[in-house]
PDB file of N, CA and C in Angstrom:
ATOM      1  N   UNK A   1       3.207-224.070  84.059  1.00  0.00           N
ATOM      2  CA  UNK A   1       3.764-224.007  82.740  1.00  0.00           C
ATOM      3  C   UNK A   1       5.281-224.230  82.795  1.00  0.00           C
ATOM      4  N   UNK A   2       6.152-223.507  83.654  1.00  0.00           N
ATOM      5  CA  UNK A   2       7.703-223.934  83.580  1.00  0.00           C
ATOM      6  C   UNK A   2       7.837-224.956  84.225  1.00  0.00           C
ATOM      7  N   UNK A   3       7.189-226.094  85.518  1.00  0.00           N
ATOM      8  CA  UNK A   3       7.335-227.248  85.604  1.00  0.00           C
ATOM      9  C   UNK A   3       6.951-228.195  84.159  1.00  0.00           C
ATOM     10  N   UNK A   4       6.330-227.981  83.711  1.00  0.00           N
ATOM     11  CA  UNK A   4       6.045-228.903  82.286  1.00  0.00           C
ATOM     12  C   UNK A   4       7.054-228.487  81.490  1.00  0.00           C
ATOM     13  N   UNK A   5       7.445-227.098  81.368  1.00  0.00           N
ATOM     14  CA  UNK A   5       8.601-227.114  80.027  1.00  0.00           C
ATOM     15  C   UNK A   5      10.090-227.404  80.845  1.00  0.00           C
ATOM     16  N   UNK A   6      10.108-227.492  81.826  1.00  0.00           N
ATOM     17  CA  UNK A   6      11.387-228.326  82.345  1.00  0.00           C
ATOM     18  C   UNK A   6      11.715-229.768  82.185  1.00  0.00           C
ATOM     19  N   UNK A   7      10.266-230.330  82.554  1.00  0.00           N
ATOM     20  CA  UNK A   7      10.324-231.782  82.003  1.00  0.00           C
ATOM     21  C   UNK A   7      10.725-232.317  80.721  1.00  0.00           C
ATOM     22  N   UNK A   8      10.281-230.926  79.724  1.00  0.00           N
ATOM     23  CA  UNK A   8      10.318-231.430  78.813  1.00  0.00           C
ATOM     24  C   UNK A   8      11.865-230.767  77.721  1.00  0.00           C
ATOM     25  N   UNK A   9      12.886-230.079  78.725  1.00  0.00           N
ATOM     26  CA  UNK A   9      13.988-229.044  78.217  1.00  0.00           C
ATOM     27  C   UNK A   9      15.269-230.331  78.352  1.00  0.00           C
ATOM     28  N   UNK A  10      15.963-229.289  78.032  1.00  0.00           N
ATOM     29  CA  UNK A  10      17.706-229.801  78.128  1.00  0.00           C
ATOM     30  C   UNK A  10      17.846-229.663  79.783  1.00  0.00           C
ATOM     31  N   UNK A  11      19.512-230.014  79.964  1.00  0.00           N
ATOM     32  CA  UNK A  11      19.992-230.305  80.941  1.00  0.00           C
ATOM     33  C   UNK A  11      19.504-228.628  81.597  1.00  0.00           C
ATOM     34  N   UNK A  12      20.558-227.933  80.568  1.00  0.00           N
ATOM     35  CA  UNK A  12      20.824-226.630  80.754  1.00  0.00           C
ATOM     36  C   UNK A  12      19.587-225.934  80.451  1.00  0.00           C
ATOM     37  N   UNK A  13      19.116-226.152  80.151  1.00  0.00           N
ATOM     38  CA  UNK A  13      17.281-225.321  79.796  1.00  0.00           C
ATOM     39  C   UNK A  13      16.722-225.194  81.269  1.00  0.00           C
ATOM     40  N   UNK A  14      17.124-226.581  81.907  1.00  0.00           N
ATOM     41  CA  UNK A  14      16.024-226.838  83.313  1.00  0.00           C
ATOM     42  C   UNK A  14      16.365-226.445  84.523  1.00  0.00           C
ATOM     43  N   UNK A  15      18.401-226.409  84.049  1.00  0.00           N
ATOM     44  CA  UNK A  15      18.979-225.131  85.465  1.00  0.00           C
ATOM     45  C   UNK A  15      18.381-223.995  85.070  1.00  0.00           C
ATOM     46  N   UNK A  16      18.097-223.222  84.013  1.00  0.00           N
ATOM     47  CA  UNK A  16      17.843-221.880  83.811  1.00  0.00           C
ATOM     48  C   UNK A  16      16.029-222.198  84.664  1.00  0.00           C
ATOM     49  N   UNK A  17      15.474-222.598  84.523  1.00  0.00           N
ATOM     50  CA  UNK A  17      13.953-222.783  84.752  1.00  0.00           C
ATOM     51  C   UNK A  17      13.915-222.834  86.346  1.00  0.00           C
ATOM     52  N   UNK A  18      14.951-223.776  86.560  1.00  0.00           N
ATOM     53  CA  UNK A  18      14.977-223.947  88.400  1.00  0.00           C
ATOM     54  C   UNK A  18      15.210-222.139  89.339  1.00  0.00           C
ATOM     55  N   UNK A  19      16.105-221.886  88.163  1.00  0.00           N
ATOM     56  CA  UNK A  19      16.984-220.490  88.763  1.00  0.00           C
ATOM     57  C   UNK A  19      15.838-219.636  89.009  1.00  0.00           C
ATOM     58  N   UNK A  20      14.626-219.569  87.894  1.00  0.00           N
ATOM     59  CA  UNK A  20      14.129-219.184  87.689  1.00  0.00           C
ATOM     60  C   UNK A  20      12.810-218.898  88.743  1.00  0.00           C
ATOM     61  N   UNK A  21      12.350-220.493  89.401  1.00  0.00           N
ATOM     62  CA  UNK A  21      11.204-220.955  89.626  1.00  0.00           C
ATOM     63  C   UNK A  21      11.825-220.106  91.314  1.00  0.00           C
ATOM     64  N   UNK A  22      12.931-220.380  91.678  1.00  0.00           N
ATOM     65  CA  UNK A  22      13.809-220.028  93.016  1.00  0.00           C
ATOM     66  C   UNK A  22      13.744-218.568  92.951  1.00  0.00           C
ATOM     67  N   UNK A  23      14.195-217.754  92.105  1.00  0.00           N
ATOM     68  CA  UNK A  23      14.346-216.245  92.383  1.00  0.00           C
ATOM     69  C   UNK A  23      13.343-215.521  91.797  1.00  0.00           C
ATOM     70  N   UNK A  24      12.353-215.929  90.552  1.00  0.00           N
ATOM     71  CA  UNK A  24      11.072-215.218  90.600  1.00  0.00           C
ATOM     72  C   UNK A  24       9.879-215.540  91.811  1.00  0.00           C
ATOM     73  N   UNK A  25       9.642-216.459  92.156  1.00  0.00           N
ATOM     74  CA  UNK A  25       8.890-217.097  92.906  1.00  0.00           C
ATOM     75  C   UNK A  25       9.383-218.154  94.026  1.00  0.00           C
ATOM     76  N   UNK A  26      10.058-217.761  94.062  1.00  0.00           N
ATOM     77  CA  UNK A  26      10.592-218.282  95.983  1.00  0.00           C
ATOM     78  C   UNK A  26       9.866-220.171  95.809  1.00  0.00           C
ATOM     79  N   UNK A  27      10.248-220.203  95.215  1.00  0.00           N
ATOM     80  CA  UNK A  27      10.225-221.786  94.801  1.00  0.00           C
ATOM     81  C   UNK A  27      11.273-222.981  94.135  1.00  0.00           C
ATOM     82  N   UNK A  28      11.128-223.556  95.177  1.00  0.00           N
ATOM     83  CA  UNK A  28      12.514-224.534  95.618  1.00  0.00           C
ATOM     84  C   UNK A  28      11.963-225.998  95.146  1.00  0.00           C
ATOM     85  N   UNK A  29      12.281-226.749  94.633  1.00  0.00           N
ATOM     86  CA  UNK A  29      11.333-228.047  93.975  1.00  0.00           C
ATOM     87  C   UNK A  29      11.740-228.937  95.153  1.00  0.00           C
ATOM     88  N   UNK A  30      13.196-228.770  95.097  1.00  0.00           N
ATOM     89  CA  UNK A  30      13.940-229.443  96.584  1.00  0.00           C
ATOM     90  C   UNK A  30      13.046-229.690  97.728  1.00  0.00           C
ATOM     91  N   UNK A  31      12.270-228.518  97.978  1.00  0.00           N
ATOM     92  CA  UNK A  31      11.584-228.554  99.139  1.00  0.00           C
ATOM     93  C   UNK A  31      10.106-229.883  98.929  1.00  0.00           C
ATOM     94  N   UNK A  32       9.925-230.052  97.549  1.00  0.00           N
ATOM     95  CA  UNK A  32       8.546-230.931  97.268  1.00  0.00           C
ATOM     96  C   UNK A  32       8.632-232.126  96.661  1.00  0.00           C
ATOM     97  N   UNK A  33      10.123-232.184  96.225  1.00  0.00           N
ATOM     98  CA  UNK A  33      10.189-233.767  94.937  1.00  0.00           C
ATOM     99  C   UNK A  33      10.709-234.787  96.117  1.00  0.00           C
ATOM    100  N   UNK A  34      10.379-235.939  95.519  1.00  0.00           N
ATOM    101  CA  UNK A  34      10.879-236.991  96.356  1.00  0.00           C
ATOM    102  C   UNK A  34      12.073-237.155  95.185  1.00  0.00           C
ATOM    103  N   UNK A  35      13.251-237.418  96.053  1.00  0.00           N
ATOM    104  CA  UNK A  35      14.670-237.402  95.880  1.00  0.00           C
ATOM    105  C   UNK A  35      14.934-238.482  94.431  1.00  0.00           C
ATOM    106  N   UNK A  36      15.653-238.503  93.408  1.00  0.00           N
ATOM    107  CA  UNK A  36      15.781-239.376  92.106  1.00  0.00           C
ATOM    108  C   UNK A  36      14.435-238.883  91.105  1.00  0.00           C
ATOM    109  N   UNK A  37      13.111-238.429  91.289  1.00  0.00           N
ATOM    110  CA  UNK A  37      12.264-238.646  90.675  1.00  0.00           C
ATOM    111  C   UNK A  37      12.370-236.731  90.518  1.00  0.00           C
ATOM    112  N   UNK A  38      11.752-236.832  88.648  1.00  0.00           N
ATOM    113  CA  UNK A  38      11.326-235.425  88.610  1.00  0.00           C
ATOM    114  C   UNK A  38      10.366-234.969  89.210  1.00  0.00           C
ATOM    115  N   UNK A  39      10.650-233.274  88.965  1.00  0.00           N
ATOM    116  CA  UNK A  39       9.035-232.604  89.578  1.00  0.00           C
ATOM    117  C   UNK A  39       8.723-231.949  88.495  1.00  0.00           C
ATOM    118  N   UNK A  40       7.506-232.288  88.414  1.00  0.00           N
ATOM    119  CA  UNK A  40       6.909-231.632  86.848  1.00  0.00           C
ATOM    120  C   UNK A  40       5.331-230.863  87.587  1.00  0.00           C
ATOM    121  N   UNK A  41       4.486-230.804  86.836  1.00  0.00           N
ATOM    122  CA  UNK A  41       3.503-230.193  86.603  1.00  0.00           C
ATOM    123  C   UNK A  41       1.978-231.500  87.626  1.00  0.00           C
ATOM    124  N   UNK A  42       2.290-232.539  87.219  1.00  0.00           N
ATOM    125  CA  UNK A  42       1.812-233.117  87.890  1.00  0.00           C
ATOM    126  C   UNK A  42       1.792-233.515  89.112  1.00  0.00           C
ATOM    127  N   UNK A  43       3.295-233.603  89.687  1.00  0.00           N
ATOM    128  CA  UNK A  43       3.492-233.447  91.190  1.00  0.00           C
ATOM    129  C   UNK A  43       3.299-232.118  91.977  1.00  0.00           C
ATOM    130  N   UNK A  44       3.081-231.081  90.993  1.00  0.00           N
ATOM    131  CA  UNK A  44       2.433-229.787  91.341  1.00  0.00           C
ATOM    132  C   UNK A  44       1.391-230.334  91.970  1.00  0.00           C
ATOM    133  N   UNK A  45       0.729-230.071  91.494  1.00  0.00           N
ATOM    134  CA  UNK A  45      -1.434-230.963  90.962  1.00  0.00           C
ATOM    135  C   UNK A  45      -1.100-231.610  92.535  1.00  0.00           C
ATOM    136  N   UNK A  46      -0.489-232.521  92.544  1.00  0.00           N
ATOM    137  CA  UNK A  46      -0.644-233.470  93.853  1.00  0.00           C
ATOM    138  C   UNK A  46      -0.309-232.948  95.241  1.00  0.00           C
ATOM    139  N   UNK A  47       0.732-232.260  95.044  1.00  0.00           N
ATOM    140  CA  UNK A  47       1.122-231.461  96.361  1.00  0.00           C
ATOM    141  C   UNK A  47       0.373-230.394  96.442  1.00  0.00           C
ATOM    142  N   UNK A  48      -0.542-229.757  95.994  1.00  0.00           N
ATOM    143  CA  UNK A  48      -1.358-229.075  95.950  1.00  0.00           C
ATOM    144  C   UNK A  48      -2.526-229.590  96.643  1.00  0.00           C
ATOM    145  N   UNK A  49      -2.973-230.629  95.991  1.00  0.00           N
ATOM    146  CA  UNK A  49      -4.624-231.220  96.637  1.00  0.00           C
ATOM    147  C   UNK A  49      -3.970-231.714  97.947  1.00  0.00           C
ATOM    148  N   UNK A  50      -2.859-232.478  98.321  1.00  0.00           N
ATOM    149  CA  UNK A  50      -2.181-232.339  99.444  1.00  0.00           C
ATOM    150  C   UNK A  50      -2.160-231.947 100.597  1.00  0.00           C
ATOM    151  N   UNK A  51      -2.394-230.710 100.288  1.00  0.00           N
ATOM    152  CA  UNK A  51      -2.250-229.270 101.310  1.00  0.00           C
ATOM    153  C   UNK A  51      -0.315-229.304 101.040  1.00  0.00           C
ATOM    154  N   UNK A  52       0.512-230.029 100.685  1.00  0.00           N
ATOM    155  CA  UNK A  52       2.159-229.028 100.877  1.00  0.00           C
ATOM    156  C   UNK A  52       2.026-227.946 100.216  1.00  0.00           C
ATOM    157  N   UNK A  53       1.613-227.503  99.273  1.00  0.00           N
ATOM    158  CA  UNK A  53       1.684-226.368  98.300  1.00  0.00           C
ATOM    159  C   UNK A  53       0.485-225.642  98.431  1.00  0.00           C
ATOM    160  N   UNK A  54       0.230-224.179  98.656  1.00  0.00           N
ATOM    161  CA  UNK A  54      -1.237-223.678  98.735  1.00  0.00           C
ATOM    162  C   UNK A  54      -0.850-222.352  98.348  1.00  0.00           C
ATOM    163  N   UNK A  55      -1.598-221.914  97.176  1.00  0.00           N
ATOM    164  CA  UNK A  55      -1.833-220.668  96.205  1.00  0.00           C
ATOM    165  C   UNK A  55      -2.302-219.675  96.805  1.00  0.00           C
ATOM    166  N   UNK A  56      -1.427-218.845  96.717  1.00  0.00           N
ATOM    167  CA  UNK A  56      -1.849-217.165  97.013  1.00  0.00           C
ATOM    168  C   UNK A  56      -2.228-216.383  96.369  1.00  0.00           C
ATOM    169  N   UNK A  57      -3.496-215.626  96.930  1.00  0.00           N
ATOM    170  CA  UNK A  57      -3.454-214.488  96.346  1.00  0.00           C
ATOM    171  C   UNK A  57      -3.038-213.263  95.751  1.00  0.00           C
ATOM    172  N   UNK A  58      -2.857-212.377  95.255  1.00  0.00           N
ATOM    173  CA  UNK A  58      -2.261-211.372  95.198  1.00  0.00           C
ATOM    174  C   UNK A  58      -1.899-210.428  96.085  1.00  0.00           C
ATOM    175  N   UNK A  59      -3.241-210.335  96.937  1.00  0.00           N
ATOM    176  CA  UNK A  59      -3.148-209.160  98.150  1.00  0.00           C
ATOM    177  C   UNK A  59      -1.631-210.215  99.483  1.00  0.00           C
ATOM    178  N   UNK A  60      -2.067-210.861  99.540  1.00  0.00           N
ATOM    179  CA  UNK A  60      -1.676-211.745 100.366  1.00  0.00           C
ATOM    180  C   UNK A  60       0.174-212.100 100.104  1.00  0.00           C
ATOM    181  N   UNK A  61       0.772-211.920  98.616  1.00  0.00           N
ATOM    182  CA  UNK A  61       1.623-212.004  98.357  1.00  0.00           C
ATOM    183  C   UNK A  61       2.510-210.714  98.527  1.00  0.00           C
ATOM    184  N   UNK A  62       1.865-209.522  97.689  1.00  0.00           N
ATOM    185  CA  UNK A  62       1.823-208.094  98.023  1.00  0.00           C
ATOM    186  C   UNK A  62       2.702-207.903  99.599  1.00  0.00           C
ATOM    187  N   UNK A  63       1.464-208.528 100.329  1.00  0.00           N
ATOM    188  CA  UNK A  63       1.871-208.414 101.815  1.00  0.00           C
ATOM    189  C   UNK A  63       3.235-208.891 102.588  1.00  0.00           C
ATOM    190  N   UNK A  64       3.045-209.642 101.821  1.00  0.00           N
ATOM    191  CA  UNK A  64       4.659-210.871 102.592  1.00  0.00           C
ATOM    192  C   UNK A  64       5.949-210.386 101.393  1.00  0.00           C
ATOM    193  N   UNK A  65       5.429-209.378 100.359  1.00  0.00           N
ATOM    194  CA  UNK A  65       7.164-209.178  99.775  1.00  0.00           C
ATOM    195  C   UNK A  65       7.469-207.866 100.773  1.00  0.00           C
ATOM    196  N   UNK A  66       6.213-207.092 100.678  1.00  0.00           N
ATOM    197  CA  UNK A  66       6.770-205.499 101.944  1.00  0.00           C
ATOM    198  C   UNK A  66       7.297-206.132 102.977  1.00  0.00           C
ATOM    199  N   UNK A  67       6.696-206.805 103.854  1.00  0.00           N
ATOM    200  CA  UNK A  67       7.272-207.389 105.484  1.00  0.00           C
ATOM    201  C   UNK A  67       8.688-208.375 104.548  1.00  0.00           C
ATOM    202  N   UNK A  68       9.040-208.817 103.861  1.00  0.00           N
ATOM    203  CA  UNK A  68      10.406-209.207 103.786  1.00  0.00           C
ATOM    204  C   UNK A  68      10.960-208.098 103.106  1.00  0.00           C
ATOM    205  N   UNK A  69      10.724-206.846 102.314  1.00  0.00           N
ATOM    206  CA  UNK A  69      11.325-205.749 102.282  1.00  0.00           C
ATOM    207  C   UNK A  69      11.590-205.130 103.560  1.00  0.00           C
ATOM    208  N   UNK A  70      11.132-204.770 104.295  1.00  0.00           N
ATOM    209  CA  UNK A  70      10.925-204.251 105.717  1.00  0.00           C
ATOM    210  C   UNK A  70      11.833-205.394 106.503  1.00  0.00           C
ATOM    211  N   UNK A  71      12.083-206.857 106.868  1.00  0.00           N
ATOM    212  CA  UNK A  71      12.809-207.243 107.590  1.00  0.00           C
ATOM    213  C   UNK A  71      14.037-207.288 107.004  1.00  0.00           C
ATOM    214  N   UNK A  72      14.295-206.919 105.650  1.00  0.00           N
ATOM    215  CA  UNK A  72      15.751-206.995 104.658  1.00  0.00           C
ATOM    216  C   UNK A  72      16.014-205.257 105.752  1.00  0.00           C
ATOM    217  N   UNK A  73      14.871-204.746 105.533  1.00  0.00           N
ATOM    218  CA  UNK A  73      15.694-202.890 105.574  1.00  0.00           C
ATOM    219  C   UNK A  73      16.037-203.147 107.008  1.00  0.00           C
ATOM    220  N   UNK A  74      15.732-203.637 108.070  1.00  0.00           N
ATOM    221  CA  UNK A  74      15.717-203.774 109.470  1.00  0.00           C
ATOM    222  C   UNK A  74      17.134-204.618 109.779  1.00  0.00           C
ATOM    223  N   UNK A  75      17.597-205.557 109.388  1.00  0.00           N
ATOM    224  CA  UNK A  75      18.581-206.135 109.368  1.00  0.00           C
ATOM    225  C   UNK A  75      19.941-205.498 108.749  1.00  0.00           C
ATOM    226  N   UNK A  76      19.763-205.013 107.534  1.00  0.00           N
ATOM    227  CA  UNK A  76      20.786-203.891 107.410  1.00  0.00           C
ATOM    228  C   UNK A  76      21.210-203.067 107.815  1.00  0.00           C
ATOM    229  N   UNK A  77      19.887-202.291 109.117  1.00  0.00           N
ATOM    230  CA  UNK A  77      20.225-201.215 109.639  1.00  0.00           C
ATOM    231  C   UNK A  77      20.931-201.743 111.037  1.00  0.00           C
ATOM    232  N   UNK A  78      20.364-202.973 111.480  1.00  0.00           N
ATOM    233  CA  UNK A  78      21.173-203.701 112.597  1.00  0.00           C
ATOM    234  C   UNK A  78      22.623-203.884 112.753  1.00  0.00           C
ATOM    235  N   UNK A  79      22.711-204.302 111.387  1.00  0.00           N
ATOM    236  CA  UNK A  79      24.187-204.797 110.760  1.00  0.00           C
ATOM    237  C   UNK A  79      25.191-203.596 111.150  1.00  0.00           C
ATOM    238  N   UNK A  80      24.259-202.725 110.505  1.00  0.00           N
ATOM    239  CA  UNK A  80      25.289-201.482 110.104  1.00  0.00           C
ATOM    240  C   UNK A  80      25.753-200.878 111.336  1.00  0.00           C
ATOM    241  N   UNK A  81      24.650-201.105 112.427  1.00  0.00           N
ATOM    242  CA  UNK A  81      25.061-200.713 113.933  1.00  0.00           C
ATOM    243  C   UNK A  81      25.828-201.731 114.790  1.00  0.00           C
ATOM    244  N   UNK A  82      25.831-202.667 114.475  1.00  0.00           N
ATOM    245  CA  UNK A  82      26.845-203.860 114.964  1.00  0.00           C
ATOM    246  C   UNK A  82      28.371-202.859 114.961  1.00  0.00           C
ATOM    247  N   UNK A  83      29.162-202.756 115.943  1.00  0.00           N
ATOM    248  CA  UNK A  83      29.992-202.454 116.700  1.00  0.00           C
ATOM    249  C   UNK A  83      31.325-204.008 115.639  1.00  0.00           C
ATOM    250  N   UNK A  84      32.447-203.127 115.480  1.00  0.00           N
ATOM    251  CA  UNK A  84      33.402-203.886 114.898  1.00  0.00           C
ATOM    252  C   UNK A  84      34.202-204.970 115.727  1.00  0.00           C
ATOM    253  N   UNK A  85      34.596-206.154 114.940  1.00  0.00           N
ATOM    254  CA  UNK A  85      34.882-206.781 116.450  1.00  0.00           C
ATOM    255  C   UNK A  85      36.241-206.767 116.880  1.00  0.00           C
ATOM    256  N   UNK A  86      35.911-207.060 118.223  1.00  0.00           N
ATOM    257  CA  UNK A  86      36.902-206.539 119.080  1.00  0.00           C
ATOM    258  C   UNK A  86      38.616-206.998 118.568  1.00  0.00           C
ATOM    259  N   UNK A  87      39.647-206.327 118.862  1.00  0.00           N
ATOM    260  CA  UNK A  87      41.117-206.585 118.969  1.00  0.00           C
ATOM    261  C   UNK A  87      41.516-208.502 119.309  1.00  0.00           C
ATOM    262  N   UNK A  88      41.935-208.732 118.053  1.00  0.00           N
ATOM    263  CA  UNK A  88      42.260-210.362 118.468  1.00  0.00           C
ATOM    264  C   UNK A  88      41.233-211.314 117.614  1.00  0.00           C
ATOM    265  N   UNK A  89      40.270-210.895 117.303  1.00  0.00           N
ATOM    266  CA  UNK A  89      39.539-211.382 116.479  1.00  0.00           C
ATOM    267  C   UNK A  89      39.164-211.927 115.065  1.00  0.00           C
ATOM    268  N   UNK A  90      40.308-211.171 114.235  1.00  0.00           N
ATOM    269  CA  UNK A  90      40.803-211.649 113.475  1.00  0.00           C
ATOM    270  C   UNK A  90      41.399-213.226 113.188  1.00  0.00           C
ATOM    271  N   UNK A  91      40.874-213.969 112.800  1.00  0.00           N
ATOM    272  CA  UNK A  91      41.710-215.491 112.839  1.00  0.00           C
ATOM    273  C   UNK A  91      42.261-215.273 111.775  1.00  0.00           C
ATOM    274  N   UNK A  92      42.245-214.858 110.721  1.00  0.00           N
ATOM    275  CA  UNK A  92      43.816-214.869 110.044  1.00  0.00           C
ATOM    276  C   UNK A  92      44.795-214.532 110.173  1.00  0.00           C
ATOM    277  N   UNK A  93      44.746-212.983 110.967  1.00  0.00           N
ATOM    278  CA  UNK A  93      45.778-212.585 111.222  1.00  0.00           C
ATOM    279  C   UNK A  93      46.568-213.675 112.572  1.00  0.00           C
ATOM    280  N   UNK A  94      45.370-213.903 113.614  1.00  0.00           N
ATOM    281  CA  UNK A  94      45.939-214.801 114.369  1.00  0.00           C
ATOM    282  C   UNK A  94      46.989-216.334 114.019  1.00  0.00           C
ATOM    283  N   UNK A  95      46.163-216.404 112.548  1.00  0.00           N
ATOM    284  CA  UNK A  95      46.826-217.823 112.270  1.00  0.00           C
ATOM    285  C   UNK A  95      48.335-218.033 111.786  1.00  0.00           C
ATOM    286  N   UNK A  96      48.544-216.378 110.754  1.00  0.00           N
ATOM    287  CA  UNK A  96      49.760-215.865 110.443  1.00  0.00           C
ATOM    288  C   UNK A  96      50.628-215.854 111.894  1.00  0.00           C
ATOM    289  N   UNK A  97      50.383-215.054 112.834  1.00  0.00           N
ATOM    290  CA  UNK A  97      51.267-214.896 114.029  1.00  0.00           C
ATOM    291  C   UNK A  97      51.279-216.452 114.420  1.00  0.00           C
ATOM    292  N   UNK A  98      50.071-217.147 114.749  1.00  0.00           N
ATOM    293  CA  UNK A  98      50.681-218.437 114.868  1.00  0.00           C
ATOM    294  C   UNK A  98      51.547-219.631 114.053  1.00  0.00           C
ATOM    295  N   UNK A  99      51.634-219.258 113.101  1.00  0.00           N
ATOM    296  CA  UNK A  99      52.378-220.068 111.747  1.00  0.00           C
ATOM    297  C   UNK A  99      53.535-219.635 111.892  1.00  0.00           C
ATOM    298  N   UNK A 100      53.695-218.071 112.236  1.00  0.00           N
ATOM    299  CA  UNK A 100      55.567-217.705 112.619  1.00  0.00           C
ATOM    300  C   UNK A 100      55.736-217.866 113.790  1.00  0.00           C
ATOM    301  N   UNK A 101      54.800-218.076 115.049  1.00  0.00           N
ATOM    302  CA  UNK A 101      55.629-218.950 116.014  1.00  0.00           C
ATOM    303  C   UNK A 101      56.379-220.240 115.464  1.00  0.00           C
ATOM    304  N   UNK A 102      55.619-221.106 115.280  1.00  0.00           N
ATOM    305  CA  UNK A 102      55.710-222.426 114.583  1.00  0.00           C
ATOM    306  C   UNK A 102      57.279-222.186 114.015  1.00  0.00           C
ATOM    307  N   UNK A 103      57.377-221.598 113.055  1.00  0.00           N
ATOM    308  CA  UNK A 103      58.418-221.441 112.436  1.00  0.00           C
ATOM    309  C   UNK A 103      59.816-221.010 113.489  1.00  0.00           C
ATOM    310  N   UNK A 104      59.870-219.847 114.011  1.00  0.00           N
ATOM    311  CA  UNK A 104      60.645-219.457 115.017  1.00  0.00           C
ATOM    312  C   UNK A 104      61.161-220.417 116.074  1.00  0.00           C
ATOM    313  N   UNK A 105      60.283-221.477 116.461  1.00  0.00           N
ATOM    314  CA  UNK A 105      60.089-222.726 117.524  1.00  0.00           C
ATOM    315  C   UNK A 105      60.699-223.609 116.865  1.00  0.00           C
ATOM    316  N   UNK A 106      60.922-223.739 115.580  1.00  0.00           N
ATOM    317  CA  UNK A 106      61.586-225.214 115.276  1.00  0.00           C
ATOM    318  C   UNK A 106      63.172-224.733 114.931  1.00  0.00           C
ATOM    319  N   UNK A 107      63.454-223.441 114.762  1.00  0.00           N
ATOM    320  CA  UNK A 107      64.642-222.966 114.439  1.00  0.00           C
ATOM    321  C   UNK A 107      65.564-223.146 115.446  1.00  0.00           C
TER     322      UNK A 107
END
């Protein structure tokens, strides 16, 4: 249904629909249109009988948002134990001290 009413929206109707198709449903058209040509409802249909595109169940979807809840909570907790980095590491600050060499050197 929102591949057909994209085809058939405004410019700005069909970013809202894309935003849409990407963060409700982890669906990227990018990943299925051939490049210049739209993706509508019918290139659904085709990439489907295809095999690129294959419909999930509920249980099955269920499953894969916990395990990417669970690898989101696992990575945060990694993060959070990641050790700060070391003295010198900073490249801005490095780039500042190197920009007033620079300066000091031509004086």
């Amino acid at each position: 249904m929102l591949l057909h009413k994209k085809n058939l929206a405004t410019r700005f109707q069909q970013k809202e629909i894309r935003h849409q198709l990407r963060t409700e449903f982890e669906f990227n058209i990018s990943d299925f249109n051939v490049q210049g040509k739209a993706f509508g409802d019918v290139e659904l249909y085709e990439a489907i009988d295809r095999g690129a595109i294959k419909i999930l169940d509920d249980a099955t979807i269920t499953d894969m948002k916990a395990k990417r809840a669970r690898d989101k909570a696992r990575d945060a907790e990694l993060q959070a134990q990641q050790t700060p980095p070391a003295e010198g590491a900073d490249w801005q600050k490095a780039m500042e001290e190197w920009e007033q060499w620079e300066k000091s050197a031509q004086q």
